[in-house]
Protein backbone atom coordinates (compact mmCIF):
# COMPACT_ATOMS: atom_id res chain seq x y z
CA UNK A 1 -5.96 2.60 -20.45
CA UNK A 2 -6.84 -1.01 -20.27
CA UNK A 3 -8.18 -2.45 -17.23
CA UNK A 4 -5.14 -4.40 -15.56
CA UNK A 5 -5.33 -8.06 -13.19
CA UNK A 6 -4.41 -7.73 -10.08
CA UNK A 7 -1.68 -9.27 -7.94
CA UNK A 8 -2.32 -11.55 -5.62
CA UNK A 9 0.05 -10.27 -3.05
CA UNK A 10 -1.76 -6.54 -3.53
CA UNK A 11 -5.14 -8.61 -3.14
CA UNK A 12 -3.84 -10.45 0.21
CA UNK A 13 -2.67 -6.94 1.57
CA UNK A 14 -6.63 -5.02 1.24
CA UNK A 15 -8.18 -8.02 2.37
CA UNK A 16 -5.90 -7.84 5.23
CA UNK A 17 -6.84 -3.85 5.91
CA UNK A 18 -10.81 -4.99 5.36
CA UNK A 19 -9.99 -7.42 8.06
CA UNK A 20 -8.36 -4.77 10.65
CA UNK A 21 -11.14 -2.19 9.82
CA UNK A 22 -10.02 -0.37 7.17
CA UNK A 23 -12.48 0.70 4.55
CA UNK A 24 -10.88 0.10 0.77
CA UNK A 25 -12.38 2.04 -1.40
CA UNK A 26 -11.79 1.62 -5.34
CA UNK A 27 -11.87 4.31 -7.31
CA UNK A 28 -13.21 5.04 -11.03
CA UNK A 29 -9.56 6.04 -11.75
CA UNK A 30 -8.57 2.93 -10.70
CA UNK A 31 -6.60 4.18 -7.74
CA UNK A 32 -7.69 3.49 -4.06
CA UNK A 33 -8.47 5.20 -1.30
CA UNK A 34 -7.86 3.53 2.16
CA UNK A 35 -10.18 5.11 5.17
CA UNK A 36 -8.28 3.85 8.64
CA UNK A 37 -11.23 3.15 11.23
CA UNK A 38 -12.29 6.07 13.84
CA UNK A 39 -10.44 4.60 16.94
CA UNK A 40 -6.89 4.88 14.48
CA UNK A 41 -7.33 8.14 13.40
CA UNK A 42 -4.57 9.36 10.82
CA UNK A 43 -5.24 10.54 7.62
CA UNK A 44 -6.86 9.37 4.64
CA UNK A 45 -4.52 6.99 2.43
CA UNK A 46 -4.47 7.24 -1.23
CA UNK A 47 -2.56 4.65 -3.64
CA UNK A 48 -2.64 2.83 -6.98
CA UNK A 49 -3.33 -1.01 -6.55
CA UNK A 50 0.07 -2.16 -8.76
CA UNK A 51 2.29 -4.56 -7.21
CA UNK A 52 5.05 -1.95 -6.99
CA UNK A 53 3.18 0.06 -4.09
CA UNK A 54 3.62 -3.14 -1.99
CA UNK A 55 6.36 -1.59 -0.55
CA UNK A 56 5.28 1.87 0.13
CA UNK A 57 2.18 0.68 1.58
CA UNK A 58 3.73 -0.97 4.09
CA UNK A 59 5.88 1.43 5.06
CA UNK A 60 3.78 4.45 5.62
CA UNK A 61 1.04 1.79 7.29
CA UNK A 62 3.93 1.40 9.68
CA UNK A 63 4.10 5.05 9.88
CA UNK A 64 1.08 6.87 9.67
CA UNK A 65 -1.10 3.99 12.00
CA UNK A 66 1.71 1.88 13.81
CA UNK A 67 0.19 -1.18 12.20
CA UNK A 68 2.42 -3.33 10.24
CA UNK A 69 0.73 -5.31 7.47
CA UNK A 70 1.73 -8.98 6.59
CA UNK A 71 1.99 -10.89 3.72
């Protein structure tokens, strides 16, 4: 499967977890996994980096670590 550009709205939203602790971590597969920072606990957050998880991202952040994510 071809390597695929990124949006910049899904670019704005990791830089935004980087920048609240969050440790984005890109995968071979091309997926991502999303480590939330000791003092937030929760679980381990795994997603593909296509503009159509914008959405689901944001709502399980919302969920999963109270933190809602702006962009």
């Amino acid at each position: 499967m071809p390597r695929q550009h990124q949006s910049k709205a899904m670019k704005n939203v990791f830089a935004e977890m980087r920048r609240l602790g969050f440790i984005v971590d890109q995968r071979k597969s091309g997926s991502y996994r999303i480590i939330p920072p000791p003092n937030l606990g929760g679980p381990i957050y795994t997603t593909h980096g296509t503009e159509s998880a914008l959405h689901p991202i944001r709502r399980d952040f919302k969920k999963y670590y109270n933190i809602e994510l702006h962009v």
